[in-house]
C-alpha atoms as a PDB file:
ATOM      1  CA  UNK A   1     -46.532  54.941 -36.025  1.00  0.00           C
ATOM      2  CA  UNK A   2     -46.266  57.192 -32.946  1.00  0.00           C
ATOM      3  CA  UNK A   3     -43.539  56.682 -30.851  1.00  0.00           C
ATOM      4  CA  UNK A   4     -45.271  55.895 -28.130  1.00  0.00           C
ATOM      5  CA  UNK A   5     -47.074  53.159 -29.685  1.00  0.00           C
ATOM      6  CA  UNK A   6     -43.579  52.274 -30.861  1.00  0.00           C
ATOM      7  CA  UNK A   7     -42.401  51.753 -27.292  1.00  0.00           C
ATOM      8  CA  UNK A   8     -45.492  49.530 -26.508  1.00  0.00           C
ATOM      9  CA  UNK A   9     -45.135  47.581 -29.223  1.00  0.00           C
ATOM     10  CA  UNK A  10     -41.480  47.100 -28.457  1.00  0.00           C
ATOM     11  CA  UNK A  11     -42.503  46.128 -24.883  1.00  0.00           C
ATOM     12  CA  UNK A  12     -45.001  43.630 -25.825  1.00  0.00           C
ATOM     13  CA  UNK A  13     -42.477  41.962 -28.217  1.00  0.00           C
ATOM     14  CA  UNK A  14     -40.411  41.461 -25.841  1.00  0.00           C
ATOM     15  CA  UNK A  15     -42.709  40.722 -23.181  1.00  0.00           C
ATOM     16  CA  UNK A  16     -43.889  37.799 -25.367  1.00  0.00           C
ATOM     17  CA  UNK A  17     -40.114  35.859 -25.541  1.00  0.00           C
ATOM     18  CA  UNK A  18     -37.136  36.251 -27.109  1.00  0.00           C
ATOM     19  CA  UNK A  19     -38.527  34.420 -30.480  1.00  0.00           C
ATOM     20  CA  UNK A  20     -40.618  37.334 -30.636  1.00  0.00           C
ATOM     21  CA  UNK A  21     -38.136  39.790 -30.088  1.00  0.00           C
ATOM     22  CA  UNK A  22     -35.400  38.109 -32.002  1.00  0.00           C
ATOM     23  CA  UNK A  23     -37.603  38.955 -35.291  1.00  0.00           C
ATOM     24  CA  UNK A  24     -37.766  42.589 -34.769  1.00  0.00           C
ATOM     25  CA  UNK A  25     -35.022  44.089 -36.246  1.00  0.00           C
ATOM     26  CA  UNK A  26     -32.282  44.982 -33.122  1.00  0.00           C
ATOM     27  CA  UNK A  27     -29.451  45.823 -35.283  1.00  0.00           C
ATOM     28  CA  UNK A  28     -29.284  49.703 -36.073  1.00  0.00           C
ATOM     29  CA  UNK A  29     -28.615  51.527 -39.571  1.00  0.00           C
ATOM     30  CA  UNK A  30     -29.390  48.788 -41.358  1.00  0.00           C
ATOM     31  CA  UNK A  31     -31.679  50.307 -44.343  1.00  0.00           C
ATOM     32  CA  UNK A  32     -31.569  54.090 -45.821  1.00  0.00           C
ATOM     33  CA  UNK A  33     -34.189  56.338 -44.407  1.00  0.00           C
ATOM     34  CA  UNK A  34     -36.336  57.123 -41.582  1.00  0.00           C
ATOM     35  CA  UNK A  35     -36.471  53.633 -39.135  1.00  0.00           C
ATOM     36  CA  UNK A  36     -35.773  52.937 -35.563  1.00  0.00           C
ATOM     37  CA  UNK A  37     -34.427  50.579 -33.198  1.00  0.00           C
ATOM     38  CA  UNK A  38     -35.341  48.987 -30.088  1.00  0.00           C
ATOM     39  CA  UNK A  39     -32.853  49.917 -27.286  1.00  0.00           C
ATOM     40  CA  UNK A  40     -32.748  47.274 -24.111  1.00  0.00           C
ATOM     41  CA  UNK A  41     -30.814  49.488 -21.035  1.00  0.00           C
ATOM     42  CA  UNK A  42     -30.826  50.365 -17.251  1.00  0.00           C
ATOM     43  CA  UNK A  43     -31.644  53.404 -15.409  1.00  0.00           C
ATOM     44  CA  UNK A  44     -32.228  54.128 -11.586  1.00  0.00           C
ATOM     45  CA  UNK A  45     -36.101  53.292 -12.213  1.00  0.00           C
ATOM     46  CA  UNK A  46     -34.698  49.526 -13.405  1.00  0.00           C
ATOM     47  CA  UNK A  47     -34.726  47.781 -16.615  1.00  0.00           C
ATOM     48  CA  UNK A  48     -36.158  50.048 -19.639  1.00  0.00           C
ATOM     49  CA  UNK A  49     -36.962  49.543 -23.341  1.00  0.00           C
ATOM     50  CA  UNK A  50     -35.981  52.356 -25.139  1.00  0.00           C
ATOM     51  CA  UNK A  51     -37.245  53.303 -28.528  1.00  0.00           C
ATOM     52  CA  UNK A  52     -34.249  55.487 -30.839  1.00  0.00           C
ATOM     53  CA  UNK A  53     -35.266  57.164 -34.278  1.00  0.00           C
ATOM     54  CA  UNK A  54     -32.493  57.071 -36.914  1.00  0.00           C
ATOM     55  CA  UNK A  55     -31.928  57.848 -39.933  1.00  0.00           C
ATOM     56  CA  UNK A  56     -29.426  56.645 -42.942  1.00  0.00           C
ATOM     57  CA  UNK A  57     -28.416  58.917 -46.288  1.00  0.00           C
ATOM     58  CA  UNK A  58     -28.207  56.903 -49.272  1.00  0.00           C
ATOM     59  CA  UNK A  59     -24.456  57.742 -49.478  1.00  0.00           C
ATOM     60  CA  UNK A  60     -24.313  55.681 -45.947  1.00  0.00           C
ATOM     61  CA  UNK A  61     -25.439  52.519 -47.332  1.00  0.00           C
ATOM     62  CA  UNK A  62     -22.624  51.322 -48.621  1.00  0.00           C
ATOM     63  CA  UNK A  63     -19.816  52.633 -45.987  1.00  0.00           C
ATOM     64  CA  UNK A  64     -19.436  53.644 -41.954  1.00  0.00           C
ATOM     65  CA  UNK A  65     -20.482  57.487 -41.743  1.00  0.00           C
ATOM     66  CA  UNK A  66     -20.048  59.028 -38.381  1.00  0.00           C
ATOM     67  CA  UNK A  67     -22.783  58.812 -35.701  1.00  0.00           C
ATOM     68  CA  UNK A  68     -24.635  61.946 -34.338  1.00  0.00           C
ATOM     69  CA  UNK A  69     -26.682  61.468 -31.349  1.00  0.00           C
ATOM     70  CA  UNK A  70     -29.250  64.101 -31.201  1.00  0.00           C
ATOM     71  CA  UNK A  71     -31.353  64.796 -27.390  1.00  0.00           C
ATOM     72  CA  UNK A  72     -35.217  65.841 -27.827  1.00  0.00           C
ATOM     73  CA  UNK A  73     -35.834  68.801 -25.855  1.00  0.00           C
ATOM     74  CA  UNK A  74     -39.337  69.053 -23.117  1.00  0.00           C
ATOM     75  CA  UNK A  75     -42.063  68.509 -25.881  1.00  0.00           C
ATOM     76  CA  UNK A  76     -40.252  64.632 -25.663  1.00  0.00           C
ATOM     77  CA  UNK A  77     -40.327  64.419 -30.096  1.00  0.00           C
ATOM     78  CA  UNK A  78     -37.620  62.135 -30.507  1.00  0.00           C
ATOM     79  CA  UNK A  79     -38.903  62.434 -34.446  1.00  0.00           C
ATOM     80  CA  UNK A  80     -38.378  65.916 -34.882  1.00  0.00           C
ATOM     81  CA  UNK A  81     -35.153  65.439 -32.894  1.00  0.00           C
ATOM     82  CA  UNK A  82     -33.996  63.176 -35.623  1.00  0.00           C
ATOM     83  CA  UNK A  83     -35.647  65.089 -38.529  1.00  0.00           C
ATOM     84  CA  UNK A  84     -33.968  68.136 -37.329  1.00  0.00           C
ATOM     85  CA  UNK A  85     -30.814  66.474 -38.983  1.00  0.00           C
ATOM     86  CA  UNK A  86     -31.718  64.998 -41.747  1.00  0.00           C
ATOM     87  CA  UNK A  87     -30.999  67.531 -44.242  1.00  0.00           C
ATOM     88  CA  UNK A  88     -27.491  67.422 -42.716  1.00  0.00           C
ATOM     89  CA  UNK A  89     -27.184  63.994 -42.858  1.00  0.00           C
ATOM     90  CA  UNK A  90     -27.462  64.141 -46.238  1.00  0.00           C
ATOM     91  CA  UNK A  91     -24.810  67.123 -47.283  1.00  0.00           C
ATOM     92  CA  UNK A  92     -22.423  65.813 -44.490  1.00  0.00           C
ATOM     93  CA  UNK A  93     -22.872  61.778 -44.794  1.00  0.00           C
ATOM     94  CA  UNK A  94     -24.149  61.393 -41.164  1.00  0.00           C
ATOM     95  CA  UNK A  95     -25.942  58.818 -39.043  1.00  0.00           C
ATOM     96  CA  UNK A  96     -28.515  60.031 -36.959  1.00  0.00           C
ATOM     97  CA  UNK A  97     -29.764  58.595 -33.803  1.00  0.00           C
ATOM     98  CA  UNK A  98     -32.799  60.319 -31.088  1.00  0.00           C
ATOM     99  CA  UNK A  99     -33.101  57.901 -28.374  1.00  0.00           C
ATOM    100  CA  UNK A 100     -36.917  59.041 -26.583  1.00  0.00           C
ATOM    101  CA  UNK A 101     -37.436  59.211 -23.044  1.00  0.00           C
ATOM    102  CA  UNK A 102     -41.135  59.489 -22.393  1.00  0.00           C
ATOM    103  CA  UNK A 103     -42.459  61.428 -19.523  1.00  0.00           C
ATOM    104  CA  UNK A 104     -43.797  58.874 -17.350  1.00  0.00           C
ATOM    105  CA  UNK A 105     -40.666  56.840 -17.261  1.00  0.00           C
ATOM    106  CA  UNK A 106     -38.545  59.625 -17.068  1.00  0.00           C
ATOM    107  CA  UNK A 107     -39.266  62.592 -15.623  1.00  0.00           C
ATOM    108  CA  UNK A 108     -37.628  65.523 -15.163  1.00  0.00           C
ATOM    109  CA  UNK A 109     -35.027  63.982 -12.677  1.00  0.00           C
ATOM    110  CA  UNK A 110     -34.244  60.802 -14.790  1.00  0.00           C
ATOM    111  CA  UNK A 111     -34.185  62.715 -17.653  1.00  0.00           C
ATOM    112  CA  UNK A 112     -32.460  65.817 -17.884  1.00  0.00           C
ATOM    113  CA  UNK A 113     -30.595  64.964 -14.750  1.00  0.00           C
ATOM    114  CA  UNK A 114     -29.733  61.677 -15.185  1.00  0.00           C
ATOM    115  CA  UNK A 115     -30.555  60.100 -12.624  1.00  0.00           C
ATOM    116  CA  UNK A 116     -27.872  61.309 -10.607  1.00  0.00           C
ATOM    117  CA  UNK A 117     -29.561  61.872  -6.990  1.00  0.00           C
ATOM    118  CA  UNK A 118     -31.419  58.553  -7.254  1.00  0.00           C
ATOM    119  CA  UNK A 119     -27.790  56.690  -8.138  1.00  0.00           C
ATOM    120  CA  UNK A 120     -24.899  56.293  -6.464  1.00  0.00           C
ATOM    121  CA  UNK A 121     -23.708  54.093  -9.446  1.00  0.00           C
ATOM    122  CA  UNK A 122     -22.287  56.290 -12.498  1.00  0.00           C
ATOM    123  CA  UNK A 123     -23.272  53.096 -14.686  1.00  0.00           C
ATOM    124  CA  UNK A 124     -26.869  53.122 -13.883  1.00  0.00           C
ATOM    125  CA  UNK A 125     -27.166  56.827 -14.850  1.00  0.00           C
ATOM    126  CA  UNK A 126     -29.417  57.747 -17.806  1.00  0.00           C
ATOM    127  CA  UNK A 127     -26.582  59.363 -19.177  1.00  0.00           C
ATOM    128  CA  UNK A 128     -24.413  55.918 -19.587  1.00  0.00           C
ATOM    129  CA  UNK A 129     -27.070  54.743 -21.618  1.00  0.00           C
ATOM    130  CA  UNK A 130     -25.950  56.704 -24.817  1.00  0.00           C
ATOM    131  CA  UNK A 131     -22.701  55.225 -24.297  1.00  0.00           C
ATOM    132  CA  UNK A 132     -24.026  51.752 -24.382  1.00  0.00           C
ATOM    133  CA  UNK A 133     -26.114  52.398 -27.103  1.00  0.00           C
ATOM    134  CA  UNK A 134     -22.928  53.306 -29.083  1.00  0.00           C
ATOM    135  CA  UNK A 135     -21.763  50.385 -27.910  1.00  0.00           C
ATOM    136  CA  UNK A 136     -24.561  49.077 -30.390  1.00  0.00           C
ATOM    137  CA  UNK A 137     -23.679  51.385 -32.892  1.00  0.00           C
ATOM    138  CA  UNK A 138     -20.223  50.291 -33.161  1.00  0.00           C
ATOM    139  CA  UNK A 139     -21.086  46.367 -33.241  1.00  0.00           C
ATOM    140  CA  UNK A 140     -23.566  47.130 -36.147  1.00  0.00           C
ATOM    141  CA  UNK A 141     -20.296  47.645 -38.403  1.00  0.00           C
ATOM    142  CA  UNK A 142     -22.692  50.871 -39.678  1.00  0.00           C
ATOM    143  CA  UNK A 143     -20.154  53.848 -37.770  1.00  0.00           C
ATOM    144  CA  UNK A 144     -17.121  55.324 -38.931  1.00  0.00           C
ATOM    145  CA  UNK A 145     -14.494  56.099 -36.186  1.00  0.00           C
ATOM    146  CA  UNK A 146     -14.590  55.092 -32.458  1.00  0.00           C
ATOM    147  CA  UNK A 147     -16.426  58.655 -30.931  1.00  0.00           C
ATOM    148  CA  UNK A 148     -19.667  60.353 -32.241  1.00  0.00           C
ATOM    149  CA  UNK A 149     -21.132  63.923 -31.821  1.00  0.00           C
ATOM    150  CA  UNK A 150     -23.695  64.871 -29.118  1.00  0.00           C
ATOM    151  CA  UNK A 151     -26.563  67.303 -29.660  1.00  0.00           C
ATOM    152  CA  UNK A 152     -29.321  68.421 -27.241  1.00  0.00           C
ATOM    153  CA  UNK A 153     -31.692  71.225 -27.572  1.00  0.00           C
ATOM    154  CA  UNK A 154     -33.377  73.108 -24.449  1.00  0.00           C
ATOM    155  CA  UNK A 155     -34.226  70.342 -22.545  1.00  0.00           C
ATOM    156  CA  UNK A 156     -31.695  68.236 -24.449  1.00  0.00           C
ATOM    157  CA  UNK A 157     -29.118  70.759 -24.127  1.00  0.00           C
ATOM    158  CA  UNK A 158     -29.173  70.653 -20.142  1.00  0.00           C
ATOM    159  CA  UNK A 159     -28.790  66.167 -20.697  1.00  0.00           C
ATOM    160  CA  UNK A 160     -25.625  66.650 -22.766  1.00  0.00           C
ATOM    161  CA  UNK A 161     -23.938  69.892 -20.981  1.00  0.00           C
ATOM    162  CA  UNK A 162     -24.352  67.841 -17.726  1.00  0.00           C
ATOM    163  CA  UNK A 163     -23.586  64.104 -19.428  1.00  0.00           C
ATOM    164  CA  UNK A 164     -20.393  66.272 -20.670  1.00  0.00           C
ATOM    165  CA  UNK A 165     -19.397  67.544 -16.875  1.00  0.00           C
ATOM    166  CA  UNK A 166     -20.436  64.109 -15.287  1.00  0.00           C
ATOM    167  CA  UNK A 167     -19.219  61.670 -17.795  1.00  0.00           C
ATOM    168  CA  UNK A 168     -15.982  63.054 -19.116  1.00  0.00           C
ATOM    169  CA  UNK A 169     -14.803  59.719 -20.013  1.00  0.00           C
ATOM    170  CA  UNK A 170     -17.907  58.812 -22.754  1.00  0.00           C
ATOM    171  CA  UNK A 171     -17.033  58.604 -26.266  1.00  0.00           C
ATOM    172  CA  UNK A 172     -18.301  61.423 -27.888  1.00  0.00           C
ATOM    173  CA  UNK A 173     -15.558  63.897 -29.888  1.00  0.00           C
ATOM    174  CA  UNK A 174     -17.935  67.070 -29.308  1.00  0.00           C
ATOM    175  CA  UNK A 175     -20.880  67.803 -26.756  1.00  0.00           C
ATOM    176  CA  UNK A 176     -23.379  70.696 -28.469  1.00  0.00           C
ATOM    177  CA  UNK A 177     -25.550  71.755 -25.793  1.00  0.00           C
ATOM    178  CA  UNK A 178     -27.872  74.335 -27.534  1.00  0.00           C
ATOM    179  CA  UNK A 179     -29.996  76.759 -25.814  1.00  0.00           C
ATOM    180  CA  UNK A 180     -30.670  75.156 -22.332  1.00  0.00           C
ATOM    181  CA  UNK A 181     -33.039  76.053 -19.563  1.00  0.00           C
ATOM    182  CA  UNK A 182     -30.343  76.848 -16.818  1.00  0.00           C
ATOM    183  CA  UNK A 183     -27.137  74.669 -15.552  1.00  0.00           C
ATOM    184  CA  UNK A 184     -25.199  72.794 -13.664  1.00  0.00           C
ATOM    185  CA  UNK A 185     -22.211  75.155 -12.200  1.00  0.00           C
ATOM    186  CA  UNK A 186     -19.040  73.658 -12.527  1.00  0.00           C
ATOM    187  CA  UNK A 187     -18.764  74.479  -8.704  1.00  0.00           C
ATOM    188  CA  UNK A 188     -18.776  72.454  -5.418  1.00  0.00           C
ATOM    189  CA  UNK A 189     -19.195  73.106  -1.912  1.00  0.00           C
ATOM    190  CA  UNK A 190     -19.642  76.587  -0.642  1.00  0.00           C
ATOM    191  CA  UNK A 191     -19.306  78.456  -3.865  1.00  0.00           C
ATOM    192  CA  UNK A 192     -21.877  76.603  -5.308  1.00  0.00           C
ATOM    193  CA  UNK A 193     -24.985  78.435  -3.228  1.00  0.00           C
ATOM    194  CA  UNK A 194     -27.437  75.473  -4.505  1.00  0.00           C
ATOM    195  CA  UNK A 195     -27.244  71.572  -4.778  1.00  0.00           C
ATOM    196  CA  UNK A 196     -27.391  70.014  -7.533  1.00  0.00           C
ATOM    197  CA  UNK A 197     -28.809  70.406 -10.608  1.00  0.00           C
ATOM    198  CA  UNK A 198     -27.500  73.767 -10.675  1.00  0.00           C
ATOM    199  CA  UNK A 199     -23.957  73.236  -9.478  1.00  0.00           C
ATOM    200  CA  UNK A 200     -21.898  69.507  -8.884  1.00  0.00           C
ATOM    201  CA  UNK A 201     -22.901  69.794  -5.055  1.00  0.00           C
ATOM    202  CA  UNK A 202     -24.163  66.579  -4.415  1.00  0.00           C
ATOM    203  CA  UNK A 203     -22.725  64.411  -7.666  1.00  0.00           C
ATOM    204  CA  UNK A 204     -19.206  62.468  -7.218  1.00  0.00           C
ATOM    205  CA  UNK A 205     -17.671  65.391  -9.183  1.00  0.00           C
ATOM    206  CA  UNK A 206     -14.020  66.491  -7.930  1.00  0.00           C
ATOM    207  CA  UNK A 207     -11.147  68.733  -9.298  1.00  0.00           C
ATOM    208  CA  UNK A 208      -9.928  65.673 -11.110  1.00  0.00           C
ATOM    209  CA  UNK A 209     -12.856  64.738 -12.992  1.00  0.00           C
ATOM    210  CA  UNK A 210     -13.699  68.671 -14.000  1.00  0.00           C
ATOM    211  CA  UNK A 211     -10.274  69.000 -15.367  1.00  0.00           C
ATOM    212  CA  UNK A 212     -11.272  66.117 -17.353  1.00  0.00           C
ATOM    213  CA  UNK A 213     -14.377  68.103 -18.016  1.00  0.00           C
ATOM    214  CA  UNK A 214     -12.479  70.886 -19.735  1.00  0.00           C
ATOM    215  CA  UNK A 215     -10.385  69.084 -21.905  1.00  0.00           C
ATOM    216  CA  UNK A 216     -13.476  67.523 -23.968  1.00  0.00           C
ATOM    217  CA  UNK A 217     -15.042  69.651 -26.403  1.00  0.00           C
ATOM    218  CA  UNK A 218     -17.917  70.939 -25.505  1.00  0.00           C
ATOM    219  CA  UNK A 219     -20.192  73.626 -27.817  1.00  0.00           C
ATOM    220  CA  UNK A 220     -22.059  76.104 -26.217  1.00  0.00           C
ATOM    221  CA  UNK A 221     -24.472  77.251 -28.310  1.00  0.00           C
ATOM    222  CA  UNK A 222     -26.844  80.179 -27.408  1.00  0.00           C
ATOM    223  CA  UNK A 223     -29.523  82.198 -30.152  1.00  0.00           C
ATOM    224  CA  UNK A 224     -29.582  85.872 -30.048  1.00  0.00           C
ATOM    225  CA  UNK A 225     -33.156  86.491 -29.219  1.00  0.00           C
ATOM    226  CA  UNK A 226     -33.119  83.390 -26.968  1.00  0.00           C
ATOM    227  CA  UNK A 227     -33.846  86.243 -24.284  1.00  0.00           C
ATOM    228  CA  UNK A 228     -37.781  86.240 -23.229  1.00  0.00           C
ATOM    229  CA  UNK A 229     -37.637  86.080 -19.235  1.00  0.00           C
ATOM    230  CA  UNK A 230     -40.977  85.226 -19.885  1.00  0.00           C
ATOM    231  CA  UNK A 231     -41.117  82.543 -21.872  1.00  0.00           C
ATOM    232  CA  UNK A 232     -43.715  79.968 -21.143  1.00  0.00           C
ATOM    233  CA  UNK A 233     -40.903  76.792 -20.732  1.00  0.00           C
ATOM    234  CA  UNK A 234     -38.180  78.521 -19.103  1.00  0.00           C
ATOM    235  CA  UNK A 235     -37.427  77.448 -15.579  1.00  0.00           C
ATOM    236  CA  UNK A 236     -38.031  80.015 -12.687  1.00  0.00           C
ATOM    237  CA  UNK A 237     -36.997  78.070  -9.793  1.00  0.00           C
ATOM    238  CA  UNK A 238     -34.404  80.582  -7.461  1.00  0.00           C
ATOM    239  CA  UNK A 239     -31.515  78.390  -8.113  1.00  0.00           C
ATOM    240  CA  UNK A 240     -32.120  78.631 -12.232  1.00  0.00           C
ATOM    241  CA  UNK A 241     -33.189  82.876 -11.445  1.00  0.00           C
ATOM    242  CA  UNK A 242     -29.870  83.001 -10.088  1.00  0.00           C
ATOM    243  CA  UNK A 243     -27.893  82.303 -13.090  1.00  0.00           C
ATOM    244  CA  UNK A 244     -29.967  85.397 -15.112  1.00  0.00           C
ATOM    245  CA  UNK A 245     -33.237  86.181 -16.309  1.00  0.00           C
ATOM    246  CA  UNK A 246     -33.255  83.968 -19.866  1.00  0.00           C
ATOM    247  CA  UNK A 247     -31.683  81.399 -21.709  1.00  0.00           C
ATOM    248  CA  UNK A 248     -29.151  83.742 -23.346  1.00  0.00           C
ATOM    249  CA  UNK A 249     -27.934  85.476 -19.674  1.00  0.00           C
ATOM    250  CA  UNK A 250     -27.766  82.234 -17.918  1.00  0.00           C
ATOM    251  CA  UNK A 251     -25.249  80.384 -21.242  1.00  0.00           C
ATOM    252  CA  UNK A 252     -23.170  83.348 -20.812  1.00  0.00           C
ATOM    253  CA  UNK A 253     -22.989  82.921 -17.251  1.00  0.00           C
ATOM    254  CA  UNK A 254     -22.185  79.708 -17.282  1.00  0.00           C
ATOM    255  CA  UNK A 255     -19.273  80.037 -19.731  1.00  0.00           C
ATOM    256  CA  UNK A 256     -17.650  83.072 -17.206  1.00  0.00           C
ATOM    257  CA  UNK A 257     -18.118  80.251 -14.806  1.00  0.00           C
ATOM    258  CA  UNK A 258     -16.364  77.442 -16.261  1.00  0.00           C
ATOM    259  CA  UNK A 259     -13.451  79.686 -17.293  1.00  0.00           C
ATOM    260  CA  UNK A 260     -13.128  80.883 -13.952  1.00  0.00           C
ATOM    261  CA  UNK A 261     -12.853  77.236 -12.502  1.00  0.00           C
ATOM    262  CA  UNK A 262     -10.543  76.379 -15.484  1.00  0.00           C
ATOM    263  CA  UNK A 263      -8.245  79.255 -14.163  1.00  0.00           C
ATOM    264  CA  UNK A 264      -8.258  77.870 -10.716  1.00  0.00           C
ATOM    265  CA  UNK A 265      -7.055  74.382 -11.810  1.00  0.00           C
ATOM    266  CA  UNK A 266      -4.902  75.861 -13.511  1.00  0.00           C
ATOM    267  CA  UNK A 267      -5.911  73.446 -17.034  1.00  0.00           C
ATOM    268  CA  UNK A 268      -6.829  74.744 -20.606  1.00  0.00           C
ATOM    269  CA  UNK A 269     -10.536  74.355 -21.495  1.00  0.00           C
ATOM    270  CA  UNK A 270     -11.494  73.331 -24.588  1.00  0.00           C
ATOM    271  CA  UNK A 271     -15.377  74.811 -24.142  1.00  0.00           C
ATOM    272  CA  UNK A 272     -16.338  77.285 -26.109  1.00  0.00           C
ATOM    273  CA  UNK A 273     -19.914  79.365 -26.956  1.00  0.00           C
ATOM    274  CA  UNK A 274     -21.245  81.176 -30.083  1.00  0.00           C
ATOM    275  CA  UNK A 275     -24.161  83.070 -30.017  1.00  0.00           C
ATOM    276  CA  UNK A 276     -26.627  82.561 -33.436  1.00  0.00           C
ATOM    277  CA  UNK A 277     -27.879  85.496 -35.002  1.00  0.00           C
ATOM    278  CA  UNK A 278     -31.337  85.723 -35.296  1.00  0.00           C
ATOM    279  CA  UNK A 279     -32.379  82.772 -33.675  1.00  0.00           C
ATOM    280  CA  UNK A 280     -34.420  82.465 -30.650  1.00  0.00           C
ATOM    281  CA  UNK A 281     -35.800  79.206 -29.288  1.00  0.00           C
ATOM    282  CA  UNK A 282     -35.964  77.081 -32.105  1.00  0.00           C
ATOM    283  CA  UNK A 283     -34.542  73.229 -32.666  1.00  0.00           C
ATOM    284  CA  UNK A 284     -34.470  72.997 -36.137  1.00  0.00           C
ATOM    285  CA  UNK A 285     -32.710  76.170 -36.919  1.00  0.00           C
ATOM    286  CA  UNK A 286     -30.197  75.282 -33.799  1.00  0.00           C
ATOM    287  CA  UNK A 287     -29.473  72.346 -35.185  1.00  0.00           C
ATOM    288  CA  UNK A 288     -28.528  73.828 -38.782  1.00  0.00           C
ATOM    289  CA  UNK A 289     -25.946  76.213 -36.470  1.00  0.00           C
ATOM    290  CA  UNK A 290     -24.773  73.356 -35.116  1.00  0.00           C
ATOM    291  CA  UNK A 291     -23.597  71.418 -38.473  1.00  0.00           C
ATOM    292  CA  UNK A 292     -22.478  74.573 -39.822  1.00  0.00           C
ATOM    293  CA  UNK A 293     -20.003  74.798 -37.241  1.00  0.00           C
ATOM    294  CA  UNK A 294     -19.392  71.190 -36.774  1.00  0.00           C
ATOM    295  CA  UNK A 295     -19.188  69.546 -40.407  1.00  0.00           C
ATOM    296  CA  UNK A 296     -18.791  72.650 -43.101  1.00  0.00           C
ATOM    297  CA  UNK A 297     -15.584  72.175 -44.787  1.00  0.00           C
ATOM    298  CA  UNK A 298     -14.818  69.427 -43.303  1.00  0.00           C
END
């Protein structure tokens, strides 16, 4: 079924009572394979149903595994976000989760910016819904550990790199933000030239919670030929220009950034970046990087 005939169908359920709903099947990681669970959460736009793709390995049928939360990227495939993992799922003995967040309930501004300029409330962010689905995770008795792993691709990538700067108090042990558009600056007031979403200008950020920033790991992943100025999804909006002319520029911008703040306050950051040879704009090969560097020899 599509997914977005999966979110209908999960809004008629429960627009039909909660006898209805109670017999669809609410409780995540509950059979091996491909499924997916109904997510009930909040957002600036108001109460939202939110369909999440998962997956289980056989070996994570009969013991917690640890959860990875993966973020679809523009084309909104919450499938392929999922999918992406599978294979290391299976070698690794992980629990994959893709929440989707369909275009005409969240657009650009809900999505990969959370929210954050319609909300003053940090709890009614987009972002704060992955932390209350894990919430769900956790009561399912299906994860291993109290944290999980965060992965977002392009579009993705700029939902977890700012979730991480925003929200350094969620749960996860490692943010991977993988080949993003442009970013939020770790920068505030005059030095940041533009508002918000390219710097913290505008958001409740202060020193206090970037420090907090920096110690949580976050991955900065960026692929070699990642470098087309011209590419047909990249943003070209002056405030994204200014951080370079591609993907690959504006990650390594970001990073000089971030360690230049980190000097200023005078804290040790725990972000780092690796560039993947050979790989341009692609989610599925990203996303092998990714649990290369996370999970081998583990």
């Amino acid at each position: 079924m599509a997914m977005v005939g999966r979110a209908l169908v999960a809004m008629l359920l429960l627009a039909c009572g909660p006898q209805i709903a109670a017999a669809h099947d609410l409780t995540p990681f509950q059979e091996a394979g491909r499924s997916h669970v109904i997510h009930e959460d909040v957002s600036p736009a108001g109460a939202e149903t939110i369909n999440v793709e998962t997956y289980v390995p056989a070996a994570c049928t009969g013991k917690p595994c640890p959860l990875l939360i993966a973020i679809h990227g523009l084309e909104r495939n919450a499938e392929r976000a999922r999918d992406n993992w599978v294979e290391a799922a299976e070698r690794y003995g992980l629990l994959i989760a893709a929440p989707y967040f369909d275009r005409e309930r969240f657009p650009t501004r809900l999505f990969q910016q959370g929210g954050v300029r319609d909300e003053t409330e940090p709890a009614r962010w987009v972002y704060a819904g992955i932390e209350r689905f894990f919430d769900r995770a956790l009561a399912s008795g299906r994860v291993a550990g109290t944290r999980y792993v965060l992965f977002g691709h392009s579009a993705g990538a700029q939902f977890v790199h700012r979730m991480a700067l925003l929200m350094p108090a969620a749960r996860f042990s490692t943010a991977v933000s993988a080949n993003a558009g442009y970013y939020t600056m770790p920068l505030r007031g005059e030095a940041a030239g533009f508002a918000y979403p390219y710097s913290l200008d505008g958001t409740p950020a202060t020193d206090a919670s970037l420090s907090a920033a920096f110690a949580k790991p976050l991955l900065l992943m960026l692929g070699e030929r990642d470098d087309d100025p011209a590419h047909p999804q990249l943003n070209r909006s002056r405030g994204a220009q200014a951080q370079g002319p591609n993907r690959l520029a504006r990650g390594q911008h970001f990073m000089a950034v971030a360690a230049t703040e980190a000097a200023r306050l005078k804290v040790e950051s725990r972000w780092r970046a690796i560039v993947v040879p050979g790989v341009g704009h692609d989610s599925r090969r990203m996303a092998s990087a990714a649990a290369e560097a996370l999970f081998a020899g583990r």
